[in-house]
C-alpha atoms as a PDB file:
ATOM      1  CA  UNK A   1     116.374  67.880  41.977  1.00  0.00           C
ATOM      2  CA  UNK A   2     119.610  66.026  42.789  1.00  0.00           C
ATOM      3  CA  UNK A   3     122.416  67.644  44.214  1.00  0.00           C
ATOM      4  CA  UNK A   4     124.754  68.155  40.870  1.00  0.00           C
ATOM      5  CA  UNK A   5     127.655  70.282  39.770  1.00  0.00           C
ATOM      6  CA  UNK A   6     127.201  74.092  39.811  1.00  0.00           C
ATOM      7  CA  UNK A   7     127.192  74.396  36.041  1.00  0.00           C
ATOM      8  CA  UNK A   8     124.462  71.553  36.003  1.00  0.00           C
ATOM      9  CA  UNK A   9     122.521  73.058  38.830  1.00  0.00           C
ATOM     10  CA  UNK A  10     122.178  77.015  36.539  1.00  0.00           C
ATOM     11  CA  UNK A  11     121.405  74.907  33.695  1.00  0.00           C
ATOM     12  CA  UNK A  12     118.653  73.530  35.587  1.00  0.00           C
ATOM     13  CA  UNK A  13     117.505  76.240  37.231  1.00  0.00           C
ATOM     14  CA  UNK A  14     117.665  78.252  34.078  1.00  0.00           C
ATOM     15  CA  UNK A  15     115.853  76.124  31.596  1.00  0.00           C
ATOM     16  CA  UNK A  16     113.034  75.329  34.628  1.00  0.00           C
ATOM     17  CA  UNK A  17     112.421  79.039  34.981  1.00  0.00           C
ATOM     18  CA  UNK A  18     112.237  79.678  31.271  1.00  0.00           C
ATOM     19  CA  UNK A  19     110.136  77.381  30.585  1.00  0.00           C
ATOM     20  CA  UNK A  20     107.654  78.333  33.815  1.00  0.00           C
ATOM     21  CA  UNK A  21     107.349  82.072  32.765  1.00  0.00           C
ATOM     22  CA  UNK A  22     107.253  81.458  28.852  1.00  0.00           C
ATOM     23  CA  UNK A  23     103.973  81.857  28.799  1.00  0.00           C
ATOM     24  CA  UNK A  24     104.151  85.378  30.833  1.00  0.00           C
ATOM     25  CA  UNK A  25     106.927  86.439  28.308  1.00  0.00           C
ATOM     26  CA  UNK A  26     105.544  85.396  24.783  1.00  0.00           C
ATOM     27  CA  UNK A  27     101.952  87.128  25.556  1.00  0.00           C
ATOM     28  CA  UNK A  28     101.382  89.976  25.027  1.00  0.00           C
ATOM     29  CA  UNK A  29     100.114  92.216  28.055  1.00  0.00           C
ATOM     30  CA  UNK A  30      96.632  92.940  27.203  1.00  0.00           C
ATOM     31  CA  UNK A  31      95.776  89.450  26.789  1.00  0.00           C
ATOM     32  CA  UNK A  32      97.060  87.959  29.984  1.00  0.00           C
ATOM     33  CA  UNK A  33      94.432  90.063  31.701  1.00  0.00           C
ATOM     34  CA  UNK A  34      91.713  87.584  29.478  1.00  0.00           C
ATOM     35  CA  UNK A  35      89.867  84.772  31.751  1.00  0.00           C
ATOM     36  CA  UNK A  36      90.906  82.540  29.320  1.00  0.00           C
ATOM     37  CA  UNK A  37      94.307  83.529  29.644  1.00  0.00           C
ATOM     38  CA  UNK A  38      94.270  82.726  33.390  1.00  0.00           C
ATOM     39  CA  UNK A  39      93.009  79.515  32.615  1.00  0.00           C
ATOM     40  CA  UNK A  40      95.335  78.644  29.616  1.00  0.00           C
ATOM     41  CA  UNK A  41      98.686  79.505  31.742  1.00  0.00           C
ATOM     42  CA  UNK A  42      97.203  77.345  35.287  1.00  0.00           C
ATOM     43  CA  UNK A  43      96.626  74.493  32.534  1.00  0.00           C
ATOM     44  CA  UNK A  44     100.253  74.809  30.791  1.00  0.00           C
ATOM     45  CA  UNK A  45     102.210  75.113  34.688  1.00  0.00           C
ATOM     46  CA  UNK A  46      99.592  71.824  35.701  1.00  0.00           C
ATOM     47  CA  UNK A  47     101.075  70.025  32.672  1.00  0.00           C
ATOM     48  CA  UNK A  48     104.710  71.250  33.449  1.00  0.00           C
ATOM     49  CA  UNK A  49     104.604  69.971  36.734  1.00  0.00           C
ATOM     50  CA  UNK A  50     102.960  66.212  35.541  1.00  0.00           C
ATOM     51  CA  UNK A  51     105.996  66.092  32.627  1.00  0.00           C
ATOM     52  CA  UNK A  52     108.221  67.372  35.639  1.00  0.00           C
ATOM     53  CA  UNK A  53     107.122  64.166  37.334  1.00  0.00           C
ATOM     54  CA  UNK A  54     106.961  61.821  33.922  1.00  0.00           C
ATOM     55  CA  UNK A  55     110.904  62.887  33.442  1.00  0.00           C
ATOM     56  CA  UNK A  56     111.979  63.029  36.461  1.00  0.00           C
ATOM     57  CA  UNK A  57     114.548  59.940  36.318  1.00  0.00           C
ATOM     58  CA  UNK A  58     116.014  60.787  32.768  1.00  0.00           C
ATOM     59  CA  UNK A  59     116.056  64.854  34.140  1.00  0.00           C
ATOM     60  CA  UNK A  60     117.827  63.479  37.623  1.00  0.00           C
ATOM     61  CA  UNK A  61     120.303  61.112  35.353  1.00  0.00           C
ATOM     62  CA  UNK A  62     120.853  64.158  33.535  1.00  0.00           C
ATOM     63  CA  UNK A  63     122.211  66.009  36.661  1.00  0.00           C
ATOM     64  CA  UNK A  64     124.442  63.006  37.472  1.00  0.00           C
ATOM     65  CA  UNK A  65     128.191  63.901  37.297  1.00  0.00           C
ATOM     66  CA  UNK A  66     129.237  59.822  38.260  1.00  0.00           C
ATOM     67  CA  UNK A  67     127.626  57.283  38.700  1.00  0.00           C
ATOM     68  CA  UNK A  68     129.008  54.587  40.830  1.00  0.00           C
ATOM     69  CA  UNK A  69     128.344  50.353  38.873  1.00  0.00           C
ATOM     70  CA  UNK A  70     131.245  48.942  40.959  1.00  0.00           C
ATOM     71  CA  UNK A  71     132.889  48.906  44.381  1.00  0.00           C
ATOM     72  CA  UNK A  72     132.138  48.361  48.140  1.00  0.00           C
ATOM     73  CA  UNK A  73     129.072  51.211  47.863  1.00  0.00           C
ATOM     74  CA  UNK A  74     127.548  49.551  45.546  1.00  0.00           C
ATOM     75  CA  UNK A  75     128.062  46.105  46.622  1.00  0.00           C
ATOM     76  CA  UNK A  76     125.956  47.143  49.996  1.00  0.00           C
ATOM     77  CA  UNK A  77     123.351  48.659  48.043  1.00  0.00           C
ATOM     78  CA  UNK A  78     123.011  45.477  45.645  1.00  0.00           C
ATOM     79  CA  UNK A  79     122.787  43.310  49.022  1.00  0.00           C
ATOM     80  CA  UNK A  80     120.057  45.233  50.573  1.00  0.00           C
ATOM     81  CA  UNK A  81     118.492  45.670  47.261  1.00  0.00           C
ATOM     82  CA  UNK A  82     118.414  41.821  47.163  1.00  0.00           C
ATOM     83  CA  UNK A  83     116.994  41.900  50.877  1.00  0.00           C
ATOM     84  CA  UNK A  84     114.443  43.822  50.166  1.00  0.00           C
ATOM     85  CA  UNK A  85     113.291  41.666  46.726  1.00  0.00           C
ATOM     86  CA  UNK A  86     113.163  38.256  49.286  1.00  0.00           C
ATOM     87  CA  UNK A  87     111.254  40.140  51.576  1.00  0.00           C
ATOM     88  CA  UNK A  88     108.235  40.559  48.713  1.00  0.00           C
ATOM     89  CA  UNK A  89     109.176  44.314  47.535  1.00  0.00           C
ATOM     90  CA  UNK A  90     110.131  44.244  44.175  1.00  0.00           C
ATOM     91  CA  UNK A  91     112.438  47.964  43.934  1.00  0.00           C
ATOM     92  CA  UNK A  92     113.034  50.505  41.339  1.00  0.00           C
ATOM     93  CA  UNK A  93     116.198  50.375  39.825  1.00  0.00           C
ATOM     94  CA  UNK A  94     118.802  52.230  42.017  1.00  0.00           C
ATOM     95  CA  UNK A  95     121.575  54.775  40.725  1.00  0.00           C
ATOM     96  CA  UNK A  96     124.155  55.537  43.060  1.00  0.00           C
ATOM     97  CA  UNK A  97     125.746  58.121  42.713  1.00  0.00           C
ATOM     98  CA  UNK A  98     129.160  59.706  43.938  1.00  0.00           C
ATOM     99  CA  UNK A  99     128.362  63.135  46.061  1.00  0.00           C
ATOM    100  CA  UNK A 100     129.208  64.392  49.158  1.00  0.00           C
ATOM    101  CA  UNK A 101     126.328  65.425  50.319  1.00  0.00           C
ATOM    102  CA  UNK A 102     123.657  62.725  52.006  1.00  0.00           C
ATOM    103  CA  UNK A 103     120.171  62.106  49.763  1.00  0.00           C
ATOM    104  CA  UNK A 104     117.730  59.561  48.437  1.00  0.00           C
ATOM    105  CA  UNK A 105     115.227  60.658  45.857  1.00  0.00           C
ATOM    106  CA  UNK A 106     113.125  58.266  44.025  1.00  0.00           C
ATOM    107  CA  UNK A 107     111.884  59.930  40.933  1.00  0.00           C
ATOM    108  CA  UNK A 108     109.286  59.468  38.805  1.00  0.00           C
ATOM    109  CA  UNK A 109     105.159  59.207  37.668  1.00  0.00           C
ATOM    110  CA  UNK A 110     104.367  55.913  37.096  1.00  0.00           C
ATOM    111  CA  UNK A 111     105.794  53.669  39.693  1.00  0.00           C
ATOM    112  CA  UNK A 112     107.082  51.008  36.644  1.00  0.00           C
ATOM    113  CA  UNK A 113     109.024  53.874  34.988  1.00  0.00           C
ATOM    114  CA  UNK A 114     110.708  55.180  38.616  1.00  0.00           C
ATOM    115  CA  UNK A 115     113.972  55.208  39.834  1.00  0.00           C
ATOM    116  CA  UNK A 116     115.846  56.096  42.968  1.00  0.00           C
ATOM    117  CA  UNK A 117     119.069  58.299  43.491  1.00  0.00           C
ATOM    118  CA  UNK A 118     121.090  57.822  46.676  1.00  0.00           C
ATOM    119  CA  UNK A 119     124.398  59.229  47.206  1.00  0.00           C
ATOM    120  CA  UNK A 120     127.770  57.593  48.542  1.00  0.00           C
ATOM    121  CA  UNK A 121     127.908  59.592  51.109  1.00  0.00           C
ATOM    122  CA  UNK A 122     124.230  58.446  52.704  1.00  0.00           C
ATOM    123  CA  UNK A 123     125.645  55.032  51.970  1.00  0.00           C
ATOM    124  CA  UNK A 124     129.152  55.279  53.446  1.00  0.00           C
ATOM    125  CA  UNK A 125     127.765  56.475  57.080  1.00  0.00           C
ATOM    126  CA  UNK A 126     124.633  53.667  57.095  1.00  0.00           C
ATOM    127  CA  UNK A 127     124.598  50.120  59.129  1.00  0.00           C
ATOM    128  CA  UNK A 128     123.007  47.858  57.111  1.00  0.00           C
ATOM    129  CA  UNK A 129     119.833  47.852  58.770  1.00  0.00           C
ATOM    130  CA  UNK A 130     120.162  51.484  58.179  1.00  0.00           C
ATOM    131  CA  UNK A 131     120.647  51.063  54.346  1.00  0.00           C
ATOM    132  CA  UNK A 132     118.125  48.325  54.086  1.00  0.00           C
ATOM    133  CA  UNK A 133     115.203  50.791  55.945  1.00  0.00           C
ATOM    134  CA  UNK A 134     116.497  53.512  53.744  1.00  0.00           C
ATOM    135  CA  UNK A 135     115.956  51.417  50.348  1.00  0.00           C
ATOM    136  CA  UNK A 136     113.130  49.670  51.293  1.00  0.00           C
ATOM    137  CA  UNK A 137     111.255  53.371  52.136  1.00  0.00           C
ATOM    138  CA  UNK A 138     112.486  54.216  48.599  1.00  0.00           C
ATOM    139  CA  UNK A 139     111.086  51.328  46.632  1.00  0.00           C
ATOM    140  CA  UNK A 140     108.318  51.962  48.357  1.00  0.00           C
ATOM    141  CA  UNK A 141     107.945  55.211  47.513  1.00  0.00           C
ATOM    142  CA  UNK A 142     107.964  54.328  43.805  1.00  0.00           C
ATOM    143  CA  UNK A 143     104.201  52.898  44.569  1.00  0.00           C
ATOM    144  CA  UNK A 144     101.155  54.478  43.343  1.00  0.00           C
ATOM    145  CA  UNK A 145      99.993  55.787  46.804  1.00  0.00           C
ATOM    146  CA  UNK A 146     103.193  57.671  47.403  1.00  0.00           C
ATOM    147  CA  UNK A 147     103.604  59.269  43.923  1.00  0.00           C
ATOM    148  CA  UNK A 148      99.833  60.302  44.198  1.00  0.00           C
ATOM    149  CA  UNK A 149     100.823  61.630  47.291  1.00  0.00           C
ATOM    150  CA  UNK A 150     104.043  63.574  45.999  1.00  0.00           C
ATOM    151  CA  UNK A 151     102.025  64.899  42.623  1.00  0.00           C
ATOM    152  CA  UNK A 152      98.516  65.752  43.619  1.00  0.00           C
ATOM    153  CA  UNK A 153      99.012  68.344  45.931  1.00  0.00           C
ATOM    154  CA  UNK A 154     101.273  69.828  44.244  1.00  0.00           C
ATOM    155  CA  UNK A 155      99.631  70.242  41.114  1.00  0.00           C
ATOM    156  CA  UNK A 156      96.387  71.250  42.906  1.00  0.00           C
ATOM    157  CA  UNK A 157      98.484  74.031  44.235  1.00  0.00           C
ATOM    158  CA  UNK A 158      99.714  74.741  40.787  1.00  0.00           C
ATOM    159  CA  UNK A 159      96.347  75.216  38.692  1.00  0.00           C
ATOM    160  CA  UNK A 160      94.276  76.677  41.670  1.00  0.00           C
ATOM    161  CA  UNK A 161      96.700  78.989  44.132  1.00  0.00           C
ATOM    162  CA  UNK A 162      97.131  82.525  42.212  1.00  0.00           C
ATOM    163  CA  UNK A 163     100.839  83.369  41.465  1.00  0.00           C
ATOM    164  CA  UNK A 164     100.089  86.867  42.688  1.00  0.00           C
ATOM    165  CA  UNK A 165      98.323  86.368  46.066  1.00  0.00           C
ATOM    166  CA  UNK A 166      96.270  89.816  46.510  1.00  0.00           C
ATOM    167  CA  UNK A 167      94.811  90.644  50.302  1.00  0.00           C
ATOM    168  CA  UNK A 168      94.527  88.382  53.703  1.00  0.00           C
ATOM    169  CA  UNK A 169      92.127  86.229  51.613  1.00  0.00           C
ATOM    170  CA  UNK A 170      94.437  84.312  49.094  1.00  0.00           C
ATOM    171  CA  UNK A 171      97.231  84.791  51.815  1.00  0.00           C
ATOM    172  CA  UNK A 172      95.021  82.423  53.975  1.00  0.00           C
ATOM    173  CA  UNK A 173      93.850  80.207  51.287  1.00  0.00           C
ATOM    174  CA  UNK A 174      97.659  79.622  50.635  1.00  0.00           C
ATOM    175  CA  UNK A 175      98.220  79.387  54.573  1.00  0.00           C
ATOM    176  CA  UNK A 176      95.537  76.693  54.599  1.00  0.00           C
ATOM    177  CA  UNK A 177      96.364  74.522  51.787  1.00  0.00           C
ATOM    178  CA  UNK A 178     100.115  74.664  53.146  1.00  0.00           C
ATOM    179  CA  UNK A 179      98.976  73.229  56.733  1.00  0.00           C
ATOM    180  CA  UNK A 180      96.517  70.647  54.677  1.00  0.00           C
ATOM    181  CA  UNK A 181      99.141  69.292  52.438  1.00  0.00           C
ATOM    182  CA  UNK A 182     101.846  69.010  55.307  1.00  0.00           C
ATOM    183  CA  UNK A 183      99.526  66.864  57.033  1.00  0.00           C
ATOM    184  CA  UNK A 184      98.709  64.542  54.059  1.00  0.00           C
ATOM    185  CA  UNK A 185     102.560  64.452  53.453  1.00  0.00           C
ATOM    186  CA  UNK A 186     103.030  63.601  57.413  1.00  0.00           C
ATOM    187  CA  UNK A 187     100.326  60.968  56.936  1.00  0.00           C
ATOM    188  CA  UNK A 188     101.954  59.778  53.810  1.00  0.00           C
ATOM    189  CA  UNK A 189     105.363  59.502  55.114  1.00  0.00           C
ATOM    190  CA  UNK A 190     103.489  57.634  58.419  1.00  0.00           C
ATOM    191  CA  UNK A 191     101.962  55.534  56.334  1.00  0.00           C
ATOM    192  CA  UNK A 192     105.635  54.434  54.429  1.00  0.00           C
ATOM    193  CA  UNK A 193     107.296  54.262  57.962  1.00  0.00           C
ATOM    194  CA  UNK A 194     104.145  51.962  58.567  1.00  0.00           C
ATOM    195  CA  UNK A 195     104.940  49.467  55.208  1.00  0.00           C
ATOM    196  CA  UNK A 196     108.443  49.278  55.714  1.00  0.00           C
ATOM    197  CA  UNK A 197     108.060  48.443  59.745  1.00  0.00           C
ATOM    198  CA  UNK A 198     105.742  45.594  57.700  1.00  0.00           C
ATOM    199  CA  UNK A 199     108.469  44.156  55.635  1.00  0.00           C
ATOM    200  CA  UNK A 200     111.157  44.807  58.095  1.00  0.00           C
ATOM    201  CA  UNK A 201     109.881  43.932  61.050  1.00  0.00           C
ATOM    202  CA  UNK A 202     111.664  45.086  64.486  1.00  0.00           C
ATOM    203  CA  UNK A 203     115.480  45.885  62.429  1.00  0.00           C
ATOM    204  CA  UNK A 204     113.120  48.667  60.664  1.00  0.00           C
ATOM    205  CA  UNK A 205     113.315  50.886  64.292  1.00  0.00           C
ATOM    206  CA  UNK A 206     117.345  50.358  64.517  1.00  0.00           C
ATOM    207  CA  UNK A 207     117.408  50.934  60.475  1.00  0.00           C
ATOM    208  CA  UNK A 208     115.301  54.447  61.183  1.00  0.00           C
ATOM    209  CA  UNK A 209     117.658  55.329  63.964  1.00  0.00           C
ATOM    210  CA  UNK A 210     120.980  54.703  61.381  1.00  0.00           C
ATOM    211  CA  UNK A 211     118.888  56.780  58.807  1.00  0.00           C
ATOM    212  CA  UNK A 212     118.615  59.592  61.373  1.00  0.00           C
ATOM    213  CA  UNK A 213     122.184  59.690  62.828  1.00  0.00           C
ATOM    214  CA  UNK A 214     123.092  59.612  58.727  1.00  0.00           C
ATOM    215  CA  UNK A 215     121.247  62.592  57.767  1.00  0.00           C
ATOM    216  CA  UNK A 216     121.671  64.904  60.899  1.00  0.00           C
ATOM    217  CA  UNK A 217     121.896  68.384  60.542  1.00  0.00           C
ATOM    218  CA  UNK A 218     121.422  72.008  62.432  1.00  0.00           C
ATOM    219  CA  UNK A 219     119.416  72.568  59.534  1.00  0.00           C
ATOM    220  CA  UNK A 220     117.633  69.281  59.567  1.00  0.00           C
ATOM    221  CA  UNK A 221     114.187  71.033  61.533  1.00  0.00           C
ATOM    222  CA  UNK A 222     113.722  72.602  58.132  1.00  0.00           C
ATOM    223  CA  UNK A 223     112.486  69.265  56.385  1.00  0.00           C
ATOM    224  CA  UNK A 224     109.130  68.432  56.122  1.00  0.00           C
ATOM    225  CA  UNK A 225     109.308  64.722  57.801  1.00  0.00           C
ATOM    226  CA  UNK A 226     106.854  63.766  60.295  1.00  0.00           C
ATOM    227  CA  UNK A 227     108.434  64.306  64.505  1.00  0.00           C
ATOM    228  CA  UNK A 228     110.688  61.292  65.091  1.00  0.00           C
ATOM    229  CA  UNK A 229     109.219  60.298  67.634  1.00  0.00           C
ATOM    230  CA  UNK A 230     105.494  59.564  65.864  1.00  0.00           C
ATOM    231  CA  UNK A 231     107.978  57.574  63.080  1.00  0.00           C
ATOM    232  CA  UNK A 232     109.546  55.610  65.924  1.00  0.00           C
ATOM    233  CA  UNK A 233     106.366  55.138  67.567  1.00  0.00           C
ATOM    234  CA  UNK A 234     104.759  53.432  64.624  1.00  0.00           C
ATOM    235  CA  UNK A 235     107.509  50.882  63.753  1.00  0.00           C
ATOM    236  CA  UNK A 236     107.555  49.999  67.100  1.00  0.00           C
ATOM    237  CA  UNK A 237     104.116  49.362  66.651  1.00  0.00           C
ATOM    238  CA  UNK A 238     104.509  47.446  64.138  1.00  0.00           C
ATOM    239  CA  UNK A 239     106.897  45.839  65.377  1.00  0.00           C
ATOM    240  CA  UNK A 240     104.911  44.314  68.380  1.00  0.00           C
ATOM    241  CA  UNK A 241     101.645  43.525  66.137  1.00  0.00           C
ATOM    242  CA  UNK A 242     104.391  41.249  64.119  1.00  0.00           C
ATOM    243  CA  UNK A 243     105.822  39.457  67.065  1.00  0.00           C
ATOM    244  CA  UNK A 244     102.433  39.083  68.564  1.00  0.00           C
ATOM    245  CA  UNK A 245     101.616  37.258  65.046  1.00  0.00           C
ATOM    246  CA  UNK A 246     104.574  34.837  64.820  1.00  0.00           C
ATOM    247  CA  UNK A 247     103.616  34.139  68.654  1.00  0.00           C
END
């Protein structure tokens, strides 16, 4: 979800939590304790999640108070858009949109129907080896590795993690999947780092170090990315495996 206007946001919020617990609310309560219950209401939330995924652009237009077609803002994002195309990477079609708050989301299932979201205010404070890493990552992430990546877990953790975790067992069966999917998302995020150092070549490490300064926060520890330093470390990488080539 996109950062959006409060009475957007509840709407949101609302509908998504309706729609999750439906199930739970239309039953009645001697036939949710039925194995076939169980098994019905994993499958509906699995299927929630994929159409989650399937309309995630139109949902994340939805949620769009502006969207910015003209000015400076977009001008830079139409130019590194263009970089990116000569460079071999064809990218998703880009929304940008007016909010004060930094964020890029690409959104989407298949990577043909995906689009990216990126805000004025990520825009405004990037170099443009900054906003050409930043895109590139994105149009990148609209490939079939990365949305496997984003969906599978995450619907694995849907259908087979209980909703009401009961004793140390399902706490550490949660605990465990948790620590496995953060290093598949680490490895996926790695591996983006990895592609865009490929099409970049050495501006990706200044473009990463723009990104960085762009989105700093105190509460920035909180996100799931891989340590800087491994990110750094494998577009530099990169880097010298391309130079080495062209020597």
């Amino acid at each position: 979800m996109i950062p959006s206007s409060p009475r957007r946001t509840w709407l949101f919020l609302g509908i998504t939590l309706l729609l999750y617990y439906a199930p739970d609310l239309l039953t009645p309560a001697s036939w949710q304790q039925a194995t076939s219950y169980a098994i019905g209401s994993a499958a509906y939330q699995g299927l929630l999640v994929v159409l989650w995924f399937a309309f995630g652009p139109a949902i994340c237009r939805a949620m769009v108070v502006r969207e910015i077609s003209a000015g400076g803002g977009r001008n830079r994002v139409d130019q590194a858009l263009a970089t990116i195309a000569d460079r071999g990477c064809r990218p998703p079609p880009m929304v940008l949109v007016e909010q004060v708050m930094p964020f890029v989301l690409t959104a989407g299932l298949l990577p043909r129907r995906c689009q990216t979201f990126v805000s004025t205010a990520l825009v405004d404070r990037l170099s443009s080896s900054g906003l050409n890493f930043l895109l590139a990552r994105a149009a990148l992430h609209a490939q079939w590795p990365q949305r496997s990546a984003a969906l599978l877990p995450l619907l694995v953790f849907t259908i087979l993690i209980p909703d009401d975790p009961r004793g140390l067992a399902s706490w550490l069966e949660i605990i465990c999947f948790l620590a496995f999917w953060l290093v598949l998302h680490w490895a996926s995020e790695l591996h983006a780092d990895w592609k865009t150092g490929q099409l970049l070549g050495a501006a990706a490490v200044d473009g990463l170090r723009s990104v960085q300064a762009a989105q700093a926060s105190p509460l920035a520890w909180l996100t799931p990315q891989a340590p800087i330093r491994w990110r750094l470390r494998v577009l530099g990488s990169q880097a010298i495996n391309l130079a080495r080539g062209d020597g």
